[in-house]
Structures are given as C-alpha cells and as structure tokens.
PDB file of N, CA and C in Angstrom:
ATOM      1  N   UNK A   1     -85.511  35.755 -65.726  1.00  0.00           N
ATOM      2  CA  UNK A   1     -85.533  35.350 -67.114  1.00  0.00           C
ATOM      3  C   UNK A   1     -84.811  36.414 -67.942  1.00  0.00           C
ATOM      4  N   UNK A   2     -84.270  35.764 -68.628  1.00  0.00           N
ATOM      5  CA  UNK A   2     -82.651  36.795 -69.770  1.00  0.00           C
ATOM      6  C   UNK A   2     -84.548  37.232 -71.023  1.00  0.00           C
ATOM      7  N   UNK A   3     -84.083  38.656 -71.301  1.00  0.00           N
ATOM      8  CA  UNK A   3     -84.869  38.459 -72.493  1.00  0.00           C
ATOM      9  C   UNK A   3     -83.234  38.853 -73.523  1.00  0.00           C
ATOM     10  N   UNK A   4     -84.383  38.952 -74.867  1.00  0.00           N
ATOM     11  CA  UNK A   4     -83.332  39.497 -75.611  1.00  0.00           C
ATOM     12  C   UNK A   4     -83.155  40.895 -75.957  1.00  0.00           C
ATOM     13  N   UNK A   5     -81.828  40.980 -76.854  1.00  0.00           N
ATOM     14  CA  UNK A   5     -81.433  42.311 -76.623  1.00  0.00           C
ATOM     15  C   UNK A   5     -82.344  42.862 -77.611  1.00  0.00           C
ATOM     16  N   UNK A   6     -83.116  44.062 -77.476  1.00  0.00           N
ATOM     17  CA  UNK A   6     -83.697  44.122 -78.799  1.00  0.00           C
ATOM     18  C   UNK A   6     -82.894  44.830 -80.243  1.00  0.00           C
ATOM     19  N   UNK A   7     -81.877  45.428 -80.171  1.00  0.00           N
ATOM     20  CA  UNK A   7     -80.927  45.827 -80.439  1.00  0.00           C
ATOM     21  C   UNK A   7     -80.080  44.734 -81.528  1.00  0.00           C
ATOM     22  N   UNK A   8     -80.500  43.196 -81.306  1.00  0.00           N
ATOM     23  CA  UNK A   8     -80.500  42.394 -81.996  1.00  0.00           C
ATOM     24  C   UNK A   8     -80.964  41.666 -82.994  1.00  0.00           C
ATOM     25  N   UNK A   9     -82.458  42.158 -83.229  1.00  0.00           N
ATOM     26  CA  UNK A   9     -83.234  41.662 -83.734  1.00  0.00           C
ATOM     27  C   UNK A   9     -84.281  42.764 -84.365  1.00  0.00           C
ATOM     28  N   UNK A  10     -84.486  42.718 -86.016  1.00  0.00           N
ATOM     29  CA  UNK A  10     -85.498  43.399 -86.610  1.00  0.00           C
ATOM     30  C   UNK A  10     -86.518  42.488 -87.313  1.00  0.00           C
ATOM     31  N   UNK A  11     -87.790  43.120 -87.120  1.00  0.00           N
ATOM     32  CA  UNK A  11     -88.875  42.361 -88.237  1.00  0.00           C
ATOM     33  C   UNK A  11     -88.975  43.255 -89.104  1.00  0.00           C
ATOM     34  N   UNK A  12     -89.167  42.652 -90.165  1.00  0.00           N
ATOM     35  CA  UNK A  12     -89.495  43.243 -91.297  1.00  0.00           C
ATOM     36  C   UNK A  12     -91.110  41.961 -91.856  1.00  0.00           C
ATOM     37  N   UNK A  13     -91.372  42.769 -93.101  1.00  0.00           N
ATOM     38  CA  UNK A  13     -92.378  42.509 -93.917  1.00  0.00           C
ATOM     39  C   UNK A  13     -91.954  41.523 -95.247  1.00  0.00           C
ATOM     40  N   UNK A  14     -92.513  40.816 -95.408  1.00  0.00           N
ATOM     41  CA  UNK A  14     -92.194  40.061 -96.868  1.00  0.00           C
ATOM     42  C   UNK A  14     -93.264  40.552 -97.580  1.00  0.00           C
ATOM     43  N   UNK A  15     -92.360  40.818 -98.331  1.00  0.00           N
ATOM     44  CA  UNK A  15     -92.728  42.191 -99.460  1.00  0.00           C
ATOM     45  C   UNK A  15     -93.278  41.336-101.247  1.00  0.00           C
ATOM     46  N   UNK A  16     -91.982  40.530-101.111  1.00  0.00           N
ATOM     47  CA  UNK A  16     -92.116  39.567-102.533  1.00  0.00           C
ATOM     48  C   UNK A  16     -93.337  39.114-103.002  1.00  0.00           C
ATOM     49  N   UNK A  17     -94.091  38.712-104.306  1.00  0.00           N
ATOM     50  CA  UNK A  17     -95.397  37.959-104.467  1.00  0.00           C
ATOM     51  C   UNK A  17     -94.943  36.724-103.905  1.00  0.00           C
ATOM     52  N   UNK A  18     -94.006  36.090-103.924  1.00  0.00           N
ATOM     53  CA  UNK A  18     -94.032  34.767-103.824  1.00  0.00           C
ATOM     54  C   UNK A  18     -93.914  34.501-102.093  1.00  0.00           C
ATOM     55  N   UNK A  19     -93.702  34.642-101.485  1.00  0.00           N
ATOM     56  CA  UNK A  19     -93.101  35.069 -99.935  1.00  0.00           C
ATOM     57  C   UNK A  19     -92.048  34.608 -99.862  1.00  0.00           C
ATOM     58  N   UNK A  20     -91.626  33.839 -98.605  1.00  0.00           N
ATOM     59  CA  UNK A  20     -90.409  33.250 -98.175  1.00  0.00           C
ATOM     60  C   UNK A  20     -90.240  32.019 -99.005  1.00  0.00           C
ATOM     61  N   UNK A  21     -90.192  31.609-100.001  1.00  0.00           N
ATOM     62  CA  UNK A  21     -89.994  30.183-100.761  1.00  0.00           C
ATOM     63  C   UNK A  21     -88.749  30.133-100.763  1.00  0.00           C
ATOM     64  N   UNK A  22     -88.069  28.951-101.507  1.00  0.00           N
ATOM     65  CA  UNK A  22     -87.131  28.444-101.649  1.00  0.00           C
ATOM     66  C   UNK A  22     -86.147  28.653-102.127  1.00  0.00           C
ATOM     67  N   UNK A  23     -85.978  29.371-103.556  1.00  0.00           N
ATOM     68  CA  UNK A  23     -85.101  30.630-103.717  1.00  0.00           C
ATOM     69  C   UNK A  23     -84.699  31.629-102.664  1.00  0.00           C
ATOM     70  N   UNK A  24     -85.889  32.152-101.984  1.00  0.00           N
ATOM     71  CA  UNK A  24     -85.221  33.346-101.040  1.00  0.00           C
ATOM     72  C   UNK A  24     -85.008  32.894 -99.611  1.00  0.00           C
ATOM     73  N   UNK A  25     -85.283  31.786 -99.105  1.00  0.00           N
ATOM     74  CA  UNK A  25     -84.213  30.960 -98.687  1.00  0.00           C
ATOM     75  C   UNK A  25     -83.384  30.898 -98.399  1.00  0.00           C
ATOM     76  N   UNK A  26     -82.463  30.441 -99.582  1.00  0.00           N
ATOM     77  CA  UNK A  26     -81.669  30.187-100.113  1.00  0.00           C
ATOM     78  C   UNK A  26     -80.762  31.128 -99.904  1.00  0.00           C
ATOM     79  N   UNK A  27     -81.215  32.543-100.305  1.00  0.00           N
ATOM     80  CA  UNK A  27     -80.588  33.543-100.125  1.00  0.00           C
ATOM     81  C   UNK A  27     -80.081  34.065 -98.408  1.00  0.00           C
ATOM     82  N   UNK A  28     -81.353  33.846 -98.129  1.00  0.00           N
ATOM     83  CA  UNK A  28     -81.363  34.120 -96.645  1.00  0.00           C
ATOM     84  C   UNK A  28     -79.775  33.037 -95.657  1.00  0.00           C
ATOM     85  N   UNK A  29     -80.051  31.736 -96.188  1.00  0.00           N
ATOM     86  CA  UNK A  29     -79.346  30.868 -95.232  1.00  0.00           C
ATOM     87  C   UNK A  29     -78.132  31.374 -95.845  1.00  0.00           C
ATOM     88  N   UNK A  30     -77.722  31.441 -97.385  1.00  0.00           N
ATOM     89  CA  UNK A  30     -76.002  31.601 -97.387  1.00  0.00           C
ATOM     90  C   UNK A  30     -75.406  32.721 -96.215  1.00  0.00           C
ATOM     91  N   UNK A  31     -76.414  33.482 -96.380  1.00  0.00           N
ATOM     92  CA  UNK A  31     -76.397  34.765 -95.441  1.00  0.00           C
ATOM     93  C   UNK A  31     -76.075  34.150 -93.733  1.00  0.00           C
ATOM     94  N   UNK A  32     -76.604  33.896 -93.472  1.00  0.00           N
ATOM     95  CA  UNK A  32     -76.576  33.326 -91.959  1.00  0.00           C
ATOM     96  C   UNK A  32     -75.322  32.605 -91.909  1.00  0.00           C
ATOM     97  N   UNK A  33     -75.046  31.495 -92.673  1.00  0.00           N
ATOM     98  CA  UNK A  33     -74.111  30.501 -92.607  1.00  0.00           C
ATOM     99  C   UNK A  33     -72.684  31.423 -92.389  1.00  0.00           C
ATOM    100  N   UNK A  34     -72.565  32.522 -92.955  1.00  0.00           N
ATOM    101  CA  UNK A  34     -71.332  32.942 -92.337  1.00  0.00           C
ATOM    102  C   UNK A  34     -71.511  33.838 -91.010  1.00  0.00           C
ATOM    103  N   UNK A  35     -72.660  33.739 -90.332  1.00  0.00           N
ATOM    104  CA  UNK A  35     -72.480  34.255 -88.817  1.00  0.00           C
ATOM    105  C   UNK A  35     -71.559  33.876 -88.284  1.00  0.00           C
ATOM    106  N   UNK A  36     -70.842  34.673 -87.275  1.00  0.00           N
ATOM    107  CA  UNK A  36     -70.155  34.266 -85.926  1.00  0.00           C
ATOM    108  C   UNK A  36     -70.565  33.615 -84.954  1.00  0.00           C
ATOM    109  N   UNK A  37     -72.104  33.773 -85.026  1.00  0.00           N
ATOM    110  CA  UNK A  37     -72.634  33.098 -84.136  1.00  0.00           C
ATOM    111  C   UNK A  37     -74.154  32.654 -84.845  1.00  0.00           C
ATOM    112  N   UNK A  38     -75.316  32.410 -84.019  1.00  0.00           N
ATOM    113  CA  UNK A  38     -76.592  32.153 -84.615  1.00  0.00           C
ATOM    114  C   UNK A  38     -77.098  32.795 -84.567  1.00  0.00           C
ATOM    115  N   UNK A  39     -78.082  32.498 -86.077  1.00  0.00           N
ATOM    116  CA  UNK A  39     -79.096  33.713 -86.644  1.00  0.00           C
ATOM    117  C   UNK A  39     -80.277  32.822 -86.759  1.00  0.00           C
ATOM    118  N   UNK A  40     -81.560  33.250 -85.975  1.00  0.00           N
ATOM    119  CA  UNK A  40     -82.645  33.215 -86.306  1.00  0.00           C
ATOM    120  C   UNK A  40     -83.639  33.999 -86.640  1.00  0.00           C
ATOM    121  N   UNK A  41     -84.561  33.135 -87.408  1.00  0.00           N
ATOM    122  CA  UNK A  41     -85.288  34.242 -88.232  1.00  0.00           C
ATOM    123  C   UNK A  41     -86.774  33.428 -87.582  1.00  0.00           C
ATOM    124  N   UNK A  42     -87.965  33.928 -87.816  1.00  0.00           N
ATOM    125  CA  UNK A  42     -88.888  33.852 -87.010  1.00  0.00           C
ATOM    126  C   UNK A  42     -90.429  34.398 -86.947  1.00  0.00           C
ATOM    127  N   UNK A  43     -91.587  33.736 -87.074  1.00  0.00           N
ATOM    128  CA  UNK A  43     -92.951  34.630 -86.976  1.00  0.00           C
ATOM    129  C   UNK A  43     -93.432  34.223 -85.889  1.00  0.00           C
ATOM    130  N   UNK A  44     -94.738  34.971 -85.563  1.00  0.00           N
ATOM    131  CA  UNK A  44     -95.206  34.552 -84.220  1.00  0.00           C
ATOM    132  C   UNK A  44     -95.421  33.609 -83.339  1.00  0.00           C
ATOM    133  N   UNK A  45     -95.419  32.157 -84.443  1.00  0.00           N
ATOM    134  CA  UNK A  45     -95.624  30.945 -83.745  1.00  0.00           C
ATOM    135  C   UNK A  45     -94.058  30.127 -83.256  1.00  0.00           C
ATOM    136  N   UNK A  46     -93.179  30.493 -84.311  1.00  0.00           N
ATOM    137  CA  UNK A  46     -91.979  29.959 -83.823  1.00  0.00           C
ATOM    138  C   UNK A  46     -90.775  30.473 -84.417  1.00  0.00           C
ATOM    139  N   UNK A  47     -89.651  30.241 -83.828  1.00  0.00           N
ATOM    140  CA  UNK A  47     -88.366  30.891 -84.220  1.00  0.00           C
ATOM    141  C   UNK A  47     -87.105  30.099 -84.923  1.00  0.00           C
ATOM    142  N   UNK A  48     -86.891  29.764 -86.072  1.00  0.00           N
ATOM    143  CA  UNK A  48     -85.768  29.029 -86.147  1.00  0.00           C
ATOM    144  C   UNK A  48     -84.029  29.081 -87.112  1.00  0.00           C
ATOM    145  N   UNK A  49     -83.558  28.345 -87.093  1.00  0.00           N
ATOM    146  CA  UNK A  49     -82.218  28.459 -87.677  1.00  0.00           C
ATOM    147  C   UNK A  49     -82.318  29.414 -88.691  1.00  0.00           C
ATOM    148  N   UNK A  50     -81.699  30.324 -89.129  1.00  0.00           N
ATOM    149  CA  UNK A  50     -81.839  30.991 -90.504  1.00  0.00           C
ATOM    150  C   UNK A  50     -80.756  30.223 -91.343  1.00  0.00           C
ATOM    151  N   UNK A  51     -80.071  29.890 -91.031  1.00  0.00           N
ATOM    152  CA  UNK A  51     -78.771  28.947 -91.796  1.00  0.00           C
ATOM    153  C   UNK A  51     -79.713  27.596 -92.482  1.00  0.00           C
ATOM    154  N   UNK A  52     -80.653  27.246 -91.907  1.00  0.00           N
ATOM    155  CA  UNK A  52     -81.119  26.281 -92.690  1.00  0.00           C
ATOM    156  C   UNK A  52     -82.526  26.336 -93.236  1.00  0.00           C
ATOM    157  N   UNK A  53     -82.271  26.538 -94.726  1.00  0.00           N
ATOM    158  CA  UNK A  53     -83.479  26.753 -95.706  1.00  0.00           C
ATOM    159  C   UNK A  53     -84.749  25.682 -95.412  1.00  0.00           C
ATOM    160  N   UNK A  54     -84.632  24.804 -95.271  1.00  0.00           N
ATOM    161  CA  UNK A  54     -85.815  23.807 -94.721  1.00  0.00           C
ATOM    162  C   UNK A  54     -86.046  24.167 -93.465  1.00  0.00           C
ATOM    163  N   UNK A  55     -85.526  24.792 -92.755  1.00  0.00           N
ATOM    164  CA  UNK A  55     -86.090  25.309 -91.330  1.00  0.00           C
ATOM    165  C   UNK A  55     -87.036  26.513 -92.136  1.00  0.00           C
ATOM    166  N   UNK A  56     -86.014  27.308 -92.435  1.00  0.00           N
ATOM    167  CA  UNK A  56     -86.826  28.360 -92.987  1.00  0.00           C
ATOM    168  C   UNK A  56     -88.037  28.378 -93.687  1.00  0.00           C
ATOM    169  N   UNK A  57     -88.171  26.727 -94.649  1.00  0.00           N
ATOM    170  CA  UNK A  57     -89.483  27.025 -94.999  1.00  0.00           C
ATOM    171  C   UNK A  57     -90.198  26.744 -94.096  1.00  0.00           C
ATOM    172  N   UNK A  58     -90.614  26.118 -93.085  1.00  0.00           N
ATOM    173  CA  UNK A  58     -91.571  25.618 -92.363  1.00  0.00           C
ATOM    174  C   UNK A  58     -92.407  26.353 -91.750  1.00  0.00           C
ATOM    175  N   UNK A  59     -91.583  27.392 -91.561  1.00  0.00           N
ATOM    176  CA  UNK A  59     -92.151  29.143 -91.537  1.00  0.00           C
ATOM    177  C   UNK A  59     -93.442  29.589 -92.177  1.00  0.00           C
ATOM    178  N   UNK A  60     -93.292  28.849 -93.345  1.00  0.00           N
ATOM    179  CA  UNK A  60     -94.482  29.418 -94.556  1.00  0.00           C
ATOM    180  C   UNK A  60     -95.220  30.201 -94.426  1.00  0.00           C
ATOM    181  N   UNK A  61     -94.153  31.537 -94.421  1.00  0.00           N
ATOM    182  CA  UNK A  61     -94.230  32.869 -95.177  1.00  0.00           C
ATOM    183  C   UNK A  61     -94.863  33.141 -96.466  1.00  0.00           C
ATOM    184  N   UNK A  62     -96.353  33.844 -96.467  1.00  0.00           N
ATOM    185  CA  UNK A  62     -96.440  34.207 -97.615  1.00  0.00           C
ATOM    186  C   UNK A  62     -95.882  35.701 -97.430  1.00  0.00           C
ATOM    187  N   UNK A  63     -96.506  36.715 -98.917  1.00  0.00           N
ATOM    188  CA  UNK A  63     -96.338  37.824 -98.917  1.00  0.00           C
ATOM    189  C   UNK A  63     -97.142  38.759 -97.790  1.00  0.00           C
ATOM    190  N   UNK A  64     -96.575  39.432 -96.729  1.00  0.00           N
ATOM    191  CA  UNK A  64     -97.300  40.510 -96.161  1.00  0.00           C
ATOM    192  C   UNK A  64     -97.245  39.885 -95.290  1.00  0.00           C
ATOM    193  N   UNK A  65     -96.385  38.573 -94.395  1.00  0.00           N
ATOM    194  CA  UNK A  65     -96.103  37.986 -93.338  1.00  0.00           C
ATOM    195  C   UNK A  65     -94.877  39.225 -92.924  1.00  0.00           C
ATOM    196  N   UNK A  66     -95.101  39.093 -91.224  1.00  0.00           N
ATOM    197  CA  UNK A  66     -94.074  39.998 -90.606  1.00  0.00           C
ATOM    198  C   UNK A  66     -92.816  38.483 -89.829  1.00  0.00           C
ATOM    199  N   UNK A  67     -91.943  38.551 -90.138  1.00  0.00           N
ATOM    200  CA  UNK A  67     -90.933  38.207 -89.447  1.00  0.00           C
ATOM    201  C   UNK A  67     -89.293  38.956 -88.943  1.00  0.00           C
ATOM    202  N   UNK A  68     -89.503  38.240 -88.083  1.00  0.00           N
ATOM    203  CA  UNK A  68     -88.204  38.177 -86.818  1.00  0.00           C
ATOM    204  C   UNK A  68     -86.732  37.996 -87.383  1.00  0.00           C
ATOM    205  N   UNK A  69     -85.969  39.069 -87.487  1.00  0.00           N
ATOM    206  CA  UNK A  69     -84.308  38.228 -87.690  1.00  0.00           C
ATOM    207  C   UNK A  69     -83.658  38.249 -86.422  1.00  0.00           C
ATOM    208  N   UNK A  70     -83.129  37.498 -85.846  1.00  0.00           N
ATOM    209  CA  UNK A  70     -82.431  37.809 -84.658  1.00  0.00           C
ATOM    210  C   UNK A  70     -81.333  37.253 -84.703  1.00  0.00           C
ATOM    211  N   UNK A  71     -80.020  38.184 -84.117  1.00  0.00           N
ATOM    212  CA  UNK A  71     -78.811  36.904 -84.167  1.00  0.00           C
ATOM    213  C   UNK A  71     -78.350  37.199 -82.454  1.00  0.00           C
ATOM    214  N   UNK A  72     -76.904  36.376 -82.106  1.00  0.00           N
ATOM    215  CA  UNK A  72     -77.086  36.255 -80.625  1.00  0.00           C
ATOM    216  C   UNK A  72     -75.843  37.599 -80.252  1.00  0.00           C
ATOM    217  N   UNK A  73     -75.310  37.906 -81.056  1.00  0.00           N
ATOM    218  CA  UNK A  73     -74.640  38.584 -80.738  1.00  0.00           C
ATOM    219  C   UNK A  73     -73.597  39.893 -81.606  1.00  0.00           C
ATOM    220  N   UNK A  74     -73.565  41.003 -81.134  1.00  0.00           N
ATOM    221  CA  UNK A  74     -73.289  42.342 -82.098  1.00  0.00           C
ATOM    222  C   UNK A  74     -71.953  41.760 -83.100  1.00  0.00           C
ATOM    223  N   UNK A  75     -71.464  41.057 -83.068  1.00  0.00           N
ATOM    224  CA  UNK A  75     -70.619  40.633 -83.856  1.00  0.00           C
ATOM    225  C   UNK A  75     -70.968  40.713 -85.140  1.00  0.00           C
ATOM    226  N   UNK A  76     -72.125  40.207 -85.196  1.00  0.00           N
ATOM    227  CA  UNK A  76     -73.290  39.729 -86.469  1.00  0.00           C
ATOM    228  C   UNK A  76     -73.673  40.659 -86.562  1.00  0.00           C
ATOM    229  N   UNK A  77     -74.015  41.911 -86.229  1.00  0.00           N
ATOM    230  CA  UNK A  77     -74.585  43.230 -86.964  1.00  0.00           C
ATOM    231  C   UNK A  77     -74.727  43.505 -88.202  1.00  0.00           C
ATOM    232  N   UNK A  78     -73.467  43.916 -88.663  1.00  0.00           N
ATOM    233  CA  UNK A  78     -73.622  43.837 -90.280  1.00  0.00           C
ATOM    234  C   UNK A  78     -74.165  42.955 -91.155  1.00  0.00           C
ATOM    235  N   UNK A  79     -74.304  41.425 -90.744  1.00  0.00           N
ATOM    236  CA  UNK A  79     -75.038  40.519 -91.292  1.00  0.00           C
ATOM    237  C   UNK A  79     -76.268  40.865 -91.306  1.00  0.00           C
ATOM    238  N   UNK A  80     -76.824  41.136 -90.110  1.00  0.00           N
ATOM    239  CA  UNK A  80     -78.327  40.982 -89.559  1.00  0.00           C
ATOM    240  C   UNK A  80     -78.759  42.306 -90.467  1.00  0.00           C
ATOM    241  N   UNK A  81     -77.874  43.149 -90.607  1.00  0.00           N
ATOM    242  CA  UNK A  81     -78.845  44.509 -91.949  1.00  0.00           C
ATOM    243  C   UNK A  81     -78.585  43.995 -93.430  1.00  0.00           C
ATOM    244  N   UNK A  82     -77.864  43.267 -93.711  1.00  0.00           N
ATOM    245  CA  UNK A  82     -77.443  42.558 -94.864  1.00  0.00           C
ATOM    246  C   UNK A  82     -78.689  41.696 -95.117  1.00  0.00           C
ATOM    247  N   UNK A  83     -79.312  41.101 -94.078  1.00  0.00           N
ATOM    248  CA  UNK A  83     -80.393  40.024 -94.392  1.00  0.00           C
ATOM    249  C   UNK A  83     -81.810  40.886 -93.918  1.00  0.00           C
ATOM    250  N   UNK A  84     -81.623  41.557 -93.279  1.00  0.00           N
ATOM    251  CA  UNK A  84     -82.810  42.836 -93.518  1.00  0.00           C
ATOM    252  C   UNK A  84     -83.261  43.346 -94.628  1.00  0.00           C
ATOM    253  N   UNK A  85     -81.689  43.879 -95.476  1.00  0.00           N
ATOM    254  CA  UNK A  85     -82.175  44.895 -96.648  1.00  0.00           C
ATOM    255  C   UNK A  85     -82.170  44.296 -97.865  1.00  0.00           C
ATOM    256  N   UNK A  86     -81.751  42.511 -97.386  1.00  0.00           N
ATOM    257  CA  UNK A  86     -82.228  41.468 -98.691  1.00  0.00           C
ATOM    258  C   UNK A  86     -83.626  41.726 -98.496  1.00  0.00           C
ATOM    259  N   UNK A  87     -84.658  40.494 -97.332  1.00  0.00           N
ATOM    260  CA  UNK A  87     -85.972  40.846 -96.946  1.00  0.00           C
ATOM    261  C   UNK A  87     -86.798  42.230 -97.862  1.00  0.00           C
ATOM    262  N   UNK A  88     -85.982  43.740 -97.270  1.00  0.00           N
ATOM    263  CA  UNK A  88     -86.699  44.640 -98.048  1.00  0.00           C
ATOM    264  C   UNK A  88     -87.107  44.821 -99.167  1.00  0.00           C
ATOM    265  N   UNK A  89     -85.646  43.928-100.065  1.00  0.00           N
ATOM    266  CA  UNK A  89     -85.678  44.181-101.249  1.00  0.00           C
ATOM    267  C   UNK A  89     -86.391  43.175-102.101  1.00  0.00           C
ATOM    268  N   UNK A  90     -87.434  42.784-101.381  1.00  0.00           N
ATOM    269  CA  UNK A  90     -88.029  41.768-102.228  1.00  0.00           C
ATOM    270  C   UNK A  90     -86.954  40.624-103.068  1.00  0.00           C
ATOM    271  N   UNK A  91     -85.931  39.826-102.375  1.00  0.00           N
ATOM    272  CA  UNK A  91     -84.915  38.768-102.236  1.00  0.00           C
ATOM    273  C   UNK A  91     -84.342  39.147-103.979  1.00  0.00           C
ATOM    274  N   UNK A  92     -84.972  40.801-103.941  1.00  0.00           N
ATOM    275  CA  UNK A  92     -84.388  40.929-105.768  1.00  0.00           C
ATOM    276  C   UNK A  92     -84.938  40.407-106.957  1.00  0.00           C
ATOM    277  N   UNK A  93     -85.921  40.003-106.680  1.00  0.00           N
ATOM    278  CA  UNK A  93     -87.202  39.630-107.243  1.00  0.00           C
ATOM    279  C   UNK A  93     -87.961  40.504-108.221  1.00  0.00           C
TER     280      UNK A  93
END
C-alpha cells in the first residue's frame, strides 16, 4: 500500500469564529483551482476536492476543527503554503 508523502500535506487549525463557511471556501477553492494537479483538503472522517466549495462545505468545519491540505504532487508546493497561511490567517477575517 502507497501511503502519502507527508511532505505533501499540512493540518492546520481553523482559527476563524465562523469556521470553514462559504466565504472561506470560496477562498480556499479559487486557490486549488489553479493546481497542477489535485488538492485536497480534509478532517478525520473524510477527504475531499479543495477546488470545490460544496465539497468543502460538507466538511462542516467549525472554529478549532483541525484539517488536512494535501495536494498530489511538489509542483503544488507553493500553493499548498498559500492555502495554509490563508487557513492561518483566519481567511482574513
């Protein structure tokens, strides 16, 4: 069994009062949509598209939820800290 690289993938904390809603989202998927490849984002029960904000909500992230960014490949690096140090920043909120 392949795992993944971990080298690919950071969790962070949702920091925001509001958590992962629809605005930050929003933010999150424009972000993904220009991967090279796929970005998922993810909590303990399941992992999905970050490119798509209705995936993303289903997630339902409140505040002080830990999630998963993962993308498939180092190409996407700079993205994957780009959508990290959104996450950190409370989506600027």
């Amino acid at each position: 069994m392949n795992r993944p690289d971990a080298s690919l993938a950071r969790t962070v904390v949702i920091v925001n009062q509001l958590g992962l809603h629809a605005r930050s989202a929003a933010k999150i998927a424009e972000l993904a949509q220009n991967a090279k490849h796929n970005v998922w984002i993810g909590n303990a029960a399941e992992s999905v598209d970050a490119a798509s904000i209705i995936d993303i909500l289903t997630l339902g992230c409140a505040k002080g939820a830990r999630v998963t960014i993962r993308i498939e490949h180092p190409d996407d690096l700079d993205l994957l800290e780009q959508i990290v140090a959104l996450v950190r920043s409370g989506f600027g909120e």
